[in-house]
PDB file of N, CA and C in Angstrom:
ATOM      1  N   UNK A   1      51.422 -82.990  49.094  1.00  0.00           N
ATOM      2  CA  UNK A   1      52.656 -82.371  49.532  1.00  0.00           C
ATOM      3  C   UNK A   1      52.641 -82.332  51.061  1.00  0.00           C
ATOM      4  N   UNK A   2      53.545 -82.504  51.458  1.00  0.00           N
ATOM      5  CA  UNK A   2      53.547 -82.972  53.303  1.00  0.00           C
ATOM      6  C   UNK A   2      54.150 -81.247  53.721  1.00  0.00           C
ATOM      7  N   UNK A   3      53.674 -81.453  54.720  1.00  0.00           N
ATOM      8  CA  UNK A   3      54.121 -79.639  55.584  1.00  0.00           C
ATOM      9  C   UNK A   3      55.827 -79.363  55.417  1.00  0.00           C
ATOM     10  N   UNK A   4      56.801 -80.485  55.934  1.00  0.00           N
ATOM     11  CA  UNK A   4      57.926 -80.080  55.266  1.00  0.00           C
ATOM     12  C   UNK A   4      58.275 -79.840  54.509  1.00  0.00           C
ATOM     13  N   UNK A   5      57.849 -80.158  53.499  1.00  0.00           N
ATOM     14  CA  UNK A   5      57.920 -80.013  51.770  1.00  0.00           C
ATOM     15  C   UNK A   5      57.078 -78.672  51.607  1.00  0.00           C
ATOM     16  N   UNK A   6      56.215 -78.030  52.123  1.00  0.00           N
ATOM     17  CA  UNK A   6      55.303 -77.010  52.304  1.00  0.00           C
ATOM     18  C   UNK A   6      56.091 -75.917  52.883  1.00  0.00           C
ATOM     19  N   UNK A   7      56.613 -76.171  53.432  1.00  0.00           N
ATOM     20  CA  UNK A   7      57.618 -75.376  54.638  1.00  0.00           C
ATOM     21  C   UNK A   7      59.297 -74.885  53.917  1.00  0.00           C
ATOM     22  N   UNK A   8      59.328 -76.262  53.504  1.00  0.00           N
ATOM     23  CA  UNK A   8      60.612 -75.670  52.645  1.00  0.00           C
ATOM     24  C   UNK A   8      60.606 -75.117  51.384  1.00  0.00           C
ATOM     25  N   UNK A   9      59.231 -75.150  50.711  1.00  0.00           N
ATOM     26  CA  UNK A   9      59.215 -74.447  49.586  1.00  0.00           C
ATOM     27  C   UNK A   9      59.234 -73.039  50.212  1.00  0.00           C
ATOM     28  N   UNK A  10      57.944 -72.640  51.240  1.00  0.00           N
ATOM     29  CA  UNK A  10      57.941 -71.186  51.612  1.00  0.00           C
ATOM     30  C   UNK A  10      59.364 -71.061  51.317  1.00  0.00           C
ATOM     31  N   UNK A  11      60.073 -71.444  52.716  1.00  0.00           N
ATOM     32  CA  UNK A  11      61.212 -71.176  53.371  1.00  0.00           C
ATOM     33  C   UNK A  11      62.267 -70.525  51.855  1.00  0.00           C
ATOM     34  N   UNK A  12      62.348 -71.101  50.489  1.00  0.00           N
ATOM     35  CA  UNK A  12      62.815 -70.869  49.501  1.00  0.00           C
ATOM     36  C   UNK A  12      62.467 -69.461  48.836  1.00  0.00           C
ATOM     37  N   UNK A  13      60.767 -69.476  48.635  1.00  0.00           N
ATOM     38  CA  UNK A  13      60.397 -68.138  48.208  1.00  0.00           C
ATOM     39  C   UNK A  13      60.555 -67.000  48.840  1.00  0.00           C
ATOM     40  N   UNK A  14      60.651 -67.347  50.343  1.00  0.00           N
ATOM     41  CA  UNK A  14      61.054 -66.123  51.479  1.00  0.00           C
ATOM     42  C   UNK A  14      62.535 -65.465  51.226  1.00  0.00           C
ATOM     43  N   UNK A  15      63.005 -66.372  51.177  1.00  0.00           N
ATOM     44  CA  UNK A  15      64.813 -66.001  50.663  1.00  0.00           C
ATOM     45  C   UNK A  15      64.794 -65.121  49.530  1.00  0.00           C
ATOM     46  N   UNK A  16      64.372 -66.021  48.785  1.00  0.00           N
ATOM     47  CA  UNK A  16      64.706 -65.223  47.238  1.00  0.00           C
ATOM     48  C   UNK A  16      63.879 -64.277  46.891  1.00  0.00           C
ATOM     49  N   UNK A  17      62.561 -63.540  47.615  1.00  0.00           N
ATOM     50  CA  UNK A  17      62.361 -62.656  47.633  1.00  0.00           C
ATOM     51  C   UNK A  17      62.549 -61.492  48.714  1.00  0.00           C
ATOM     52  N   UNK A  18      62.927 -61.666  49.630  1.00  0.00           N
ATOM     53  CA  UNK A  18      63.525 -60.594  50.773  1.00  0.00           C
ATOM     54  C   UNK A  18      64.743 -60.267  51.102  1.00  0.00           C
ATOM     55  N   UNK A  19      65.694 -61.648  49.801  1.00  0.00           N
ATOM     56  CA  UNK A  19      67.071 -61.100  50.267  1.00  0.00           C
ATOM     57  C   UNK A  19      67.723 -61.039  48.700  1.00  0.00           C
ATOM     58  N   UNK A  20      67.180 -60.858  47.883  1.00  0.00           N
ATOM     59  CA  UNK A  20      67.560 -60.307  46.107  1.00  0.00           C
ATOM     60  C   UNK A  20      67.437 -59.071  46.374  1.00  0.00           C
ATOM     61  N   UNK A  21      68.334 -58.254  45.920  1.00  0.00           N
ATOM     62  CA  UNK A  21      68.383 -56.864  46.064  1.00  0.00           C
ATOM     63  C   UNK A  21      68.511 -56.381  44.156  1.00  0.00           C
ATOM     64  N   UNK A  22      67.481 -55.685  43.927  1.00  0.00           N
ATOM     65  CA  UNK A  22      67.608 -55.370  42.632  1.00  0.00           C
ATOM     66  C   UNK A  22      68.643 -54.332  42.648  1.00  0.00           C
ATOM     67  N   UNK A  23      69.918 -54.170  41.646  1.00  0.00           N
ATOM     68  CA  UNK A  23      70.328 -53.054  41.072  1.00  0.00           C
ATOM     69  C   UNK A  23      69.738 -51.450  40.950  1.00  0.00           C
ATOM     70  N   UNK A  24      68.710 -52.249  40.259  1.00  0.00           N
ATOM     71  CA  UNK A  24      68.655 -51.035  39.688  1.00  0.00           C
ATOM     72  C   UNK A  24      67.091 -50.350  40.524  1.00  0.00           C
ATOM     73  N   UNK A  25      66.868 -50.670  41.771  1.00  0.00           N
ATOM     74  CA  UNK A  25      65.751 -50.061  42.646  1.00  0.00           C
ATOM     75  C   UNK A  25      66.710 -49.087  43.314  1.00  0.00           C
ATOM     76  N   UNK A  26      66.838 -47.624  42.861  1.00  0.00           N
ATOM     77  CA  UNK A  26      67.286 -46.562  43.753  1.00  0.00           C
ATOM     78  C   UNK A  26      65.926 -45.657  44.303  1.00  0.00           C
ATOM     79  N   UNK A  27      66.515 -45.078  45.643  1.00  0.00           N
ATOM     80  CA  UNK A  27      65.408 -44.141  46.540  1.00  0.00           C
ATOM     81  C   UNK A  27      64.749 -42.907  45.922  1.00  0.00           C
ATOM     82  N   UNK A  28      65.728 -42.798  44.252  1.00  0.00           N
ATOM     83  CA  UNK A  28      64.960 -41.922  43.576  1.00  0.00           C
ATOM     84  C   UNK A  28      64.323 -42.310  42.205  1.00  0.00           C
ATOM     85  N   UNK A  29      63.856 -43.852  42.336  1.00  0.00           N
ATOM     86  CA  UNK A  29      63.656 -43.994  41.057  1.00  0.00           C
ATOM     87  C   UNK A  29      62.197 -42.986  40.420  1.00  0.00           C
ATOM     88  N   UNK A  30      61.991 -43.509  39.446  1.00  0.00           N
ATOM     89  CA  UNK A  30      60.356 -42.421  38.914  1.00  0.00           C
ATOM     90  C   UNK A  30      59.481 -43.320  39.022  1.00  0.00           C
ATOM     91  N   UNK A  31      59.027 -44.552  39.673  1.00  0.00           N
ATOM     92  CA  UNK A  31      58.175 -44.942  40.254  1.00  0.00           C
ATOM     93  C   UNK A  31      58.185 -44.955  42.281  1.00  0.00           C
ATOM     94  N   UNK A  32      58.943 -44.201  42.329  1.00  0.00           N
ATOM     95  CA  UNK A  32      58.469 -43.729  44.134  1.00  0.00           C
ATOM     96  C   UNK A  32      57.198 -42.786  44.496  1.00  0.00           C
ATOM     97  N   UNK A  33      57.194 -41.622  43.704  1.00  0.00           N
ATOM     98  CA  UNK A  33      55.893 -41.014  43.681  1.00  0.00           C
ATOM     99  C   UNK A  33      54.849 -41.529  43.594  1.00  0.00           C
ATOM    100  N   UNK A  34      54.933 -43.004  42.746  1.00  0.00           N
ATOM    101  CA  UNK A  34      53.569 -43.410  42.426  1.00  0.00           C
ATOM    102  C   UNK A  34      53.316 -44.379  43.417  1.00  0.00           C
ATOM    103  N   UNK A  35      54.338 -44.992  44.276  1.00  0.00           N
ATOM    104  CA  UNK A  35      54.126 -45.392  45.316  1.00  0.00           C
ATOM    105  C   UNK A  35      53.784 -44.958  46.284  1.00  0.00           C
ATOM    106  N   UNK A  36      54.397 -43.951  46.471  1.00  0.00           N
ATOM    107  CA  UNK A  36      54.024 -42.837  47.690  1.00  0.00           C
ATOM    108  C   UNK A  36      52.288 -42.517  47.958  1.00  0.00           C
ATOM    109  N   UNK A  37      52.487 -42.013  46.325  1.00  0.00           N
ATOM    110  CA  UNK A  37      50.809 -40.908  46.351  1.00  0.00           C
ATOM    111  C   UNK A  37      49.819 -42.194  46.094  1.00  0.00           C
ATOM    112  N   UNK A  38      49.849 -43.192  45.157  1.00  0.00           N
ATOM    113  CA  UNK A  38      48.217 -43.745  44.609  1.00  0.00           C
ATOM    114  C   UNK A  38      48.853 -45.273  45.552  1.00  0.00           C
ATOM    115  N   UNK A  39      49.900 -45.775  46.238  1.00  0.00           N
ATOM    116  CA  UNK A  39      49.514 -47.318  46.671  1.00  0.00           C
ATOM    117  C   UNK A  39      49.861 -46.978  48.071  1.00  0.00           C
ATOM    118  N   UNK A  40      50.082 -45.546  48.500  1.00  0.00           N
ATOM    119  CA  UNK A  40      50.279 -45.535  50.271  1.00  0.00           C
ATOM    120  C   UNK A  40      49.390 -44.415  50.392  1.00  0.00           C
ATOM    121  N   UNK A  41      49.509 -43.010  50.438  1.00  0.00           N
ATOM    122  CA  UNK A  41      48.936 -41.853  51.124  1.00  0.00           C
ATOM    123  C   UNK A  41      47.472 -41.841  50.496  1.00  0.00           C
ATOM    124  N   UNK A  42      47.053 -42.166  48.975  1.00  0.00           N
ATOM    125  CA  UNK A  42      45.418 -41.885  48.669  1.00  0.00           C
ATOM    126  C   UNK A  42      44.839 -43.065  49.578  1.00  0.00           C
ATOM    127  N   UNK A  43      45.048 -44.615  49.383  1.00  0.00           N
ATOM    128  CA  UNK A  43      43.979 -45.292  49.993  1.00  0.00           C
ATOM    129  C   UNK A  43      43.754 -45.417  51.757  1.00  0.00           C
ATOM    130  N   UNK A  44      45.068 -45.205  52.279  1.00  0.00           N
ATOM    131  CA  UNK A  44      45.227 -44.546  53.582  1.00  0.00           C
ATOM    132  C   UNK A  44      44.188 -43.400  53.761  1.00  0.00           C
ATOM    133  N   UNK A  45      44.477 -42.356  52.867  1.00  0.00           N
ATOM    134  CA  UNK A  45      43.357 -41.020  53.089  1.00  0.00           C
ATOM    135  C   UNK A  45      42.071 -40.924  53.100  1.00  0.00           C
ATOM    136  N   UNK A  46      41.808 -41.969  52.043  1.00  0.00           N
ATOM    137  CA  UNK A  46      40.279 -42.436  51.996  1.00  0.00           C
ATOM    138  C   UNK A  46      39.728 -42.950  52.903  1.00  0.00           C
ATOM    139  N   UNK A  47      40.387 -44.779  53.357  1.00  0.00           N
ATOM    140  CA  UNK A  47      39.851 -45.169  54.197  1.00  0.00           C
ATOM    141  C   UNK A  47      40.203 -44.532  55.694  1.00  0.00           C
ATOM    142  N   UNK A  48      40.996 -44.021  55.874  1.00  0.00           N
ATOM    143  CA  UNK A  48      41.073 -42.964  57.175  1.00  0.00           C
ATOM    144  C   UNK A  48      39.979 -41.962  57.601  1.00  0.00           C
ATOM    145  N   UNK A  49      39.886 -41.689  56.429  1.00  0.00           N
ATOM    146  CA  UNK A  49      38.485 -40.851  57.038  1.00  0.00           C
ATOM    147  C   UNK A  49      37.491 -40.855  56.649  1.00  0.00           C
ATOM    148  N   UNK A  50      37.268 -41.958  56.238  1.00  0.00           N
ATOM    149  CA  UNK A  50      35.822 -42.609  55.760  1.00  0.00           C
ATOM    150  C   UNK A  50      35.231 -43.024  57.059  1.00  0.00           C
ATOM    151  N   UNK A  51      36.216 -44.196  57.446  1.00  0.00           N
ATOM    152  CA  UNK A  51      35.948 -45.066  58.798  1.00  0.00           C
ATOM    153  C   UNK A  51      36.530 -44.391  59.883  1.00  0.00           C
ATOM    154  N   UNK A  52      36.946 -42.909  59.914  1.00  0.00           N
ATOM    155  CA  UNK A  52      37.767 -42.477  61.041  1.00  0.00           C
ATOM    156  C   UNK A  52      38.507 -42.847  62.392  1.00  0.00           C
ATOM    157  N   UNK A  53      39.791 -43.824  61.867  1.00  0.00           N
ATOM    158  CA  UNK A  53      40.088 -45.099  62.126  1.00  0.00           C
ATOM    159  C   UNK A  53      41.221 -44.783  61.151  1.00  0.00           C
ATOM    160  N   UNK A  54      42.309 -44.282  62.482  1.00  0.00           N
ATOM    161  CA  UNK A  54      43.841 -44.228  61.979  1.00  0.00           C
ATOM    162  C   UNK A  54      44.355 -45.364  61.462  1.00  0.00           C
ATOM    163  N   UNK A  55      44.446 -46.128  62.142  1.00  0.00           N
ATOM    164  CA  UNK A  55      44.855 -47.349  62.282  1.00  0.00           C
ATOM    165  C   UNK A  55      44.254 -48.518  61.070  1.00  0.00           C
ATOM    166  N   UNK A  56      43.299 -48.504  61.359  1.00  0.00           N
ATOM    167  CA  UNK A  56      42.915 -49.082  59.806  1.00  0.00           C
ATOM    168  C   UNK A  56      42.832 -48.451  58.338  1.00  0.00           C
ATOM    169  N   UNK A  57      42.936 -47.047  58.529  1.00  0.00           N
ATOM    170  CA  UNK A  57      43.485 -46.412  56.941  1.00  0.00           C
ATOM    171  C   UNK A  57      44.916 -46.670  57.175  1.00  0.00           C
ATOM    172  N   UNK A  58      46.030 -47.290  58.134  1.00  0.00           N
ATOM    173  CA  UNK A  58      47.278 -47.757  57.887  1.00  0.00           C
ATOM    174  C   UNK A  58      47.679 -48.661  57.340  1.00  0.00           C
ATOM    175  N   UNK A  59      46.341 -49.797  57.845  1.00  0.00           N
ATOM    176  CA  UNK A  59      46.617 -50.862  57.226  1.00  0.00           C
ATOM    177  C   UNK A  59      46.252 -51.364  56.205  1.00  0.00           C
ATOM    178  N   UNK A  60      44.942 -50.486  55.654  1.00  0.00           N
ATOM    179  CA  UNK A  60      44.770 -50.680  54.272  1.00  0.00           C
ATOM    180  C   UNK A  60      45.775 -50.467  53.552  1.00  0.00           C
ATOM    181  N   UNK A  61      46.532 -49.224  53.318  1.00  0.00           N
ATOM    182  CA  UNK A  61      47.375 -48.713  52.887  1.00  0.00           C
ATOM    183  C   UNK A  61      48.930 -49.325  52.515  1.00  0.00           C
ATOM    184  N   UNK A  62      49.004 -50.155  54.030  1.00  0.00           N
ATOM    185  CA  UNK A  62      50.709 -50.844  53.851  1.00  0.00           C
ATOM    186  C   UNK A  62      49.722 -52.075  53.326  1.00  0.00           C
ATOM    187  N   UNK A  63      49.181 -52.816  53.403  1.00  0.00           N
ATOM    188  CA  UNK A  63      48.620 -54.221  53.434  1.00  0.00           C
ATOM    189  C   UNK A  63      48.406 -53.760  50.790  1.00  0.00           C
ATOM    190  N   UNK A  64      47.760 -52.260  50.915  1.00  0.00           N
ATOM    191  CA  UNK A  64      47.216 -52.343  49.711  1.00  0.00           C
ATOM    192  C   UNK A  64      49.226 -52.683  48.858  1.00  0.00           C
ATOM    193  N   UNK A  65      49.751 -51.790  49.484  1.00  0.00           N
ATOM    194  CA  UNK A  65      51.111 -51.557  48.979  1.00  0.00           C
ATOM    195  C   UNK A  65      51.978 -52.778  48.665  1.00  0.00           C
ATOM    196  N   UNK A  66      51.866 -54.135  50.115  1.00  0.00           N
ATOM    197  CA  UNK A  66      52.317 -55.334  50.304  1.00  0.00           C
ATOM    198  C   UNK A  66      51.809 -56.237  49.128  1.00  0.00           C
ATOM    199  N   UNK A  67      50.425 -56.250  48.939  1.00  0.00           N
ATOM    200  CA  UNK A  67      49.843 -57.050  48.306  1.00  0.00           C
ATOM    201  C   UNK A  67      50.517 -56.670  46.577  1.00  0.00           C
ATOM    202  N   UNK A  68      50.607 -54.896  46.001  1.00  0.00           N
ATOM    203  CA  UNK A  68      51.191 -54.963  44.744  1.00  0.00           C
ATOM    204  C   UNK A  68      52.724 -55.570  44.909  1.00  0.00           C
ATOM    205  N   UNK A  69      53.402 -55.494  46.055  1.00  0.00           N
ATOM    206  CA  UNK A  69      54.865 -55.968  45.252  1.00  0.00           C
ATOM    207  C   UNK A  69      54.739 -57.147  45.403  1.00  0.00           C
ATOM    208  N   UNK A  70      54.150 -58.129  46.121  1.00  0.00           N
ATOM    209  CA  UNK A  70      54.045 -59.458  46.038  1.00  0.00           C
ATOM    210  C   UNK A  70      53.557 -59.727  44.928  1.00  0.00           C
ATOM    211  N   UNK A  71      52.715 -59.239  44.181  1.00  0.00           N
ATOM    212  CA  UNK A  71      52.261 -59.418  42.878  1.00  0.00           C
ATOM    213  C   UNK A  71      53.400 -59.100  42.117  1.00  0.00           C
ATOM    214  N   UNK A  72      54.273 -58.056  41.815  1.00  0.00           N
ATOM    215  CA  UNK A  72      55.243 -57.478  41.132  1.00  0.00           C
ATOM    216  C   UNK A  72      56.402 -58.799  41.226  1.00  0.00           C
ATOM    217  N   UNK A  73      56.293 -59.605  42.400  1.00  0.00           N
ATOM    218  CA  UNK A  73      57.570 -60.765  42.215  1.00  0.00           C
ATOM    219  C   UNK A  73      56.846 -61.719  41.475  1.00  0.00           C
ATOM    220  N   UNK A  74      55.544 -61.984  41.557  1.00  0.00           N
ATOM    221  CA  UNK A  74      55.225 -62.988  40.536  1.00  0.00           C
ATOM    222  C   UNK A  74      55.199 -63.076  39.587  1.00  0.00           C
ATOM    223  N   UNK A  75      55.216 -61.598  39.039  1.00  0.00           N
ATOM    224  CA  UNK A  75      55.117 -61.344  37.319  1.00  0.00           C
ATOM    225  C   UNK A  75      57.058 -61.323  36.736  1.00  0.00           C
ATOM    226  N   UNK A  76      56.770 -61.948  35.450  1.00  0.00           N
ATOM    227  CA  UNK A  76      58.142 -62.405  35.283  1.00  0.00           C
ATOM    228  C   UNK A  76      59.350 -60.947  34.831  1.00  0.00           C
ATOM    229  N   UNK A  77      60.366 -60.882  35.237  1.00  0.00           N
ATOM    230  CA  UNK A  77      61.163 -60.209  35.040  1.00  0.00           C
ATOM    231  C   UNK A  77      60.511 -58.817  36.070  1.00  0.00           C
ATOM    232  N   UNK A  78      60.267 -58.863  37.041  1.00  0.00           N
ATOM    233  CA  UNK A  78      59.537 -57.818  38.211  1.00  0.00           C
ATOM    234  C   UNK A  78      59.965 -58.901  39.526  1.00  0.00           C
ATOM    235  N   UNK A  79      60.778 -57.763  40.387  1.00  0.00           N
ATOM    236  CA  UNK A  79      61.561 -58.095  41.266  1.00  0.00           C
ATOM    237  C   UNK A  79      60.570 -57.476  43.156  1.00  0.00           C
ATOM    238  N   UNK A  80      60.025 -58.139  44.212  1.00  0.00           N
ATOM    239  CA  UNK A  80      59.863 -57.643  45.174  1.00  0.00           C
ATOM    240  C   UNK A  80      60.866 -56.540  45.715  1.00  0.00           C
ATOM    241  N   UNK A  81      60.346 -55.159  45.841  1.00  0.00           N
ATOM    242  CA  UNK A  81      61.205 -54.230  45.681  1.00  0.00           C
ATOM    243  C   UNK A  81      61.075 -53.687  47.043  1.00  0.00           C
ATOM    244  N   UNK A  82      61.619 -53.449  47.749  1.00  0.00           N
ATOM    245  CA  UNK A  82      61.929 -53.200  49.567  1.00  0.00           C
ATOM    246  C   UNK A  82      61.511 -51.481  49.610  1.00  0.00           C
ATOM    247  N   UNK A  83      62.594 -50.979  48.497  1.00  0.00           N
ATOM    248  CA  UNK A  83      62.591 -49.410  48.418  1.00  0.00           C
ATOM    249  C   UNK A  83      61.076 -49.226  48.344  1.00  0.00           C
ATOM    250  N   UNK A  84      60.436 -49.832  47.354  1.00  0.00           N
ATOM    251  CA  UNK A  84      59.326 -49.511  47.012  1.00  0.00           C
ATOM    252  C   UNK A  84      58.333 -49.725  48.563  1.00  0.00           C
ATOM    253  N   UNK A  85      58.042 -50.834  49.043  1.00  0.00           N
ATOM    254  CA  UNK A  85      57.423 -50.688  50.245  1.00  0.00           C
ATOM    255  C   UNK A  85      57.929 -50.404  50.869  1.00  0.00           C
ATOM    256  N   UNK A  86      59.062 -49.661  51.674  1.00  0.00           N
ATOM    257  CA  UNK A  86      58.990 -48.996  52.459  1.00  0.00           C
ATOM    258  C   UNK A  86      58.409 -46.950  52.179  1.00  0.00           C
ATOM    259  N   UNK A  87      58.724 -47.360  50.856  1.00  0.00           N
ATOM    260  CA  UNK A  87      58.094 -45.317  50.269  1.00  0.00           C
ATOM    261  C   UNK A  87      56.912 -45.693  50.424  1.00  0.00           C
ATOM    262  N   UNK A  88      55.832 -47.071  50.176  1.00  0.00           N
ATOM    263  CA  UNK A  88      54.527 -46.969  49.901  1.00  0.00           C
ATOM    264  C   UNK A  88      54.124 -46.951  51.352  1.00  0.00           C
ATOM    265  N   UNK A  89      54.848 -47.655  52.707  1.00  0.00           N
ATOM    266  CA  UNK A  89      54.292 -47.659  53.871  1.00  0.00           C
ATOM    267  C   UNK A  89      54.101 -46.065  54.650  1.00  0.00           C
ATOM    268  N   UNK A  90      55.663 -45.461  53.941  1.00  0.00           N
ATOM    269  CA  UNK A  90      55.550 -44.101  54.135  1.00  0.00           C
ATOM    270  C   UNK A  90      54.256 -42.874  53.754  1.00  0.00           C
ATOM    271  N   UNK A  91      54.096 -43.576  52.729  1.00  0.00           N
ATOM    272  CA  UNK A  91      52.808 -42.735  51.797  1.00  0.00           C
ATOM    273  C   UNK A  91      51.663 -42.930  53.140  1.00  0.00           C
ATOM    274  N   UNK A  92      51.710 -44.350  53.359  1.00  0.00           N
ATOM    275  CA  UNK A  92      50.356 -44.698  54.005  1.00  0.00           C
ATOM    276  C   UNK A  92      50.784 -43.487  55.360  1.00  0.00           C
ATOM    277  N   UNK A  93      51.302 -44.087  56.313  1.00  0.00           N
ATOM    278  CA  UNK A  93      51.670 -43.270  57.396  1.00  0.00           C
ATOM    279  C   UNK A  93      51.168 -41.326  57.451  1.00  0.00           C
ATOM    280  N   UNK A  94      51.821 -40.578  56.035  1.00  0.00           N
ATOM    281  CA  UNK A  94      51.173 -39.268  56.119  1.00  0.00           C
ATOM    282  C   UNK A  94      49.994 -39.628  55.387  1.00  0.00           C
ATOM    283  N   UNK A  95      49.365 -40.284  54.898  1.00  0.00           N
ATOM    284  CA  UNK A  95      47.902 -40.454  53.854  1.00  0.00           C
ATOM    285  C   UNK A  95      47.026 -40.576  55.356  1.00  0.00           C
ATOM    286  N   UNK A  96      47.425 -41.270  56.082  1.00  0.00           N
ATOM    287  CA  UNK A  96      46.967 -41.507  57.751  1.00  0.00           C
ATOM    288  C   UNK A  96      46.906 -40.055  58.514  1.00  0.00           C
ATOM    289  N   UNK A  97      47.897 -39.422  58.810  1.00  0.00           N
ATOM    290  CA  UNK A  97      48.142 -38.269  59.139  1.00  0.00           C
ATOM    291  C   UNK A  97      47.521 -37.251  58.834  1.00  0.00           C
ATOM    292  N   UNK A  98      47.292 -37.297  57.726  1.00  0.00           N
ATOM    293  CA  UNK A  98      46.490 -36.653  56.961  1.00  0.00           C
ATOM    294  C   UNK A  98      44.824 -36.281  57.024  1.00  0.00           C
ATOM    295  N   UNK A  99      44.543 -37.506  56.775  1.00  0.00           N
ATOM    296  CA  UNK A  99      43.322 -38.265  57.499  1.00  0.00           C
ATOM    297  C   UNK A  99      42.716 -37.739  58.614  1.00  0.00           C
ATOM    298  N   UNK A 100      43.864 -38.272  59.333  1.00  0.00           N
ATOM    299  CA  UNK A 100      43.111 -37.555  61.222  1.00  0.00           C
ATOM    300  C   UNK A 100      43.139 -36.163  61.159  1.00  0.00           C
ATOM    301  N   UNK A 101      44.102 -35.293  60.977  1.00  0.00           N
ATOM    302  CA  UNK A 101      44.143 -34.008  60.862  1.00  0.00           C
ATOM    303  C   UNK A 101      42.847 -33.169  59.895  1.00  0.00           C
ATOM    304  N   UNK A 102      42.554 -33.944  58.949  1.00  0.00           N
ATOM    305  CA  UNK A 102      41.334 -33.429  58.000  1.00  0.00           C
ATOM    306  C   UNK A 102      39.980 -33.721  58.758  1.00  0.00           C
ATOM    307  N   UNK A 103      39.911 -34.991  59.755  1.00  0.00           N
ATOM    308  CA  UNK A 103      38.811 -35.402  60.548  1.00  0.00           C
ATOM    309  C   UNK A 103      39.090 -34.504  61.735  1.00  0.00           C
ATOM    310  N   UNK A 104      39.843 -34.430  62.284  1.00  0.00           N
ATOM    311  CA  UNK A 104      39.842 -33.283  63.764  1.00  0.00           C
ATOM    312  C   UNK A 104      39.485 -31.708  63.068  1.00  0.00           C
ATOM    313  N   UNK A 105      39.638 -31.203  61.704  1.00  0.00           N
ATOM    314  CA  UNK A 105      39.729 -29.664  61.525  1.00  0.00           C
ATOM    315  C   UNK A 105      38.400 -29.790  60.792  1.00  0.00           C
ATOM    316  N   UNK A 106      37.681 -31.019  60.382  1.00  0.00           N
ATOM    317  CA  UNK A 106      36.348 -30.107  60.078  1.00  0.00           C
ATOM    318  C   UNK A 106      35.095 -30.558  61.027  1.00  0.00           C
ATOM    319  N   UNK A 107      35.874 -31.462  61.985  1.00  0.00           N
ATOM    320  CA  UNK A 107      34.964 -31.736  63.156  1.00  0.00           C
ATOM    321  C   UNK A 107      34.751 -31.375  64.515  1.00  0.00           C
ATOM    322  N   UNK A 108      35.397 -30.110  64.223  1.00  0.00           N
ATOM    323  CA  UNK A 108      35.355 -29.291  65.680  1.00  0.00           C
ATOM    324  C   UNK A 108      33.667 -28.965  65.984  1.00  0.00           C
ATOM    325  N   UNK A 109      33.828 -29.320  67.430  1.00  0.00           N
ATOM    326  CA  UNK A 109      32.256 -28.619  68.153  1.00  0.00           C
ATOM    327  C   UNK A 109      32.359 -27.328  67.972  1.00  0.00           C
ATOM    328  N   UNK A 110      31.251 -26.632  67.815  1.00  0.00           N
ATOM    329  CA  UNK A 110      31.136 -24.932  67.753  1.00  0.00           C
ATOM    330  C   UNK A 110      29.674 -24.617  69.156  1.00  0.00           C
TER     331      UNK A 110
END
């Protein structure tokens, strides 16, 4: 397969997954929580203050979140869902927040 042919396939899957808008993905569906809490704010929280390293419990977190809906478009009749990563990047962001604030309050000098 030659790079144009490589290029225009991406170029195809990019479309049809970043610009299909599912119906039925609303900001309150009953899988936002589970985005929020177990694919943004827990692995954010963990690796945040494991490695105390804002920044990389962020990116575990959006990167863990990115990687399920890209999976979710490959599986058939499961649509790349926008709502969904942006609640899971959110999760990560306070799971981060979180993080540092739990690493600064039990690591005070005395």
């Amino acid at each position: 397969m030659s790079l144009a042919q490589r290029f225009t396939k991406f170029r195809a899957w990019f479309w049809k997954t970043f610009h299909t808008v599912d119906p039925t993905d609303t900001w309150t569906g009953p899988d936002k929580v589970a985005h929020f809490v177990l694919f943004g704010c827990f692995p954010a929280y963990v690796i945040g203050y494991q490695t105390q390293s804002i920044w990389f419990g962020f990116a575990i977190g959006a990167a863990f979140g990115l990687f399920k809906e890209l999976m979710d478009d490959r599986i058939k009749h499961k649509v790349f869902g926008r709502k969904d990563l942006i609640v899971t990047w959110a999760g990560a962001a306070v799971g981060t927040g979180m993080a540092h604030l739990h690493w600064l309050l039990w690591n005070i000098p005395t």
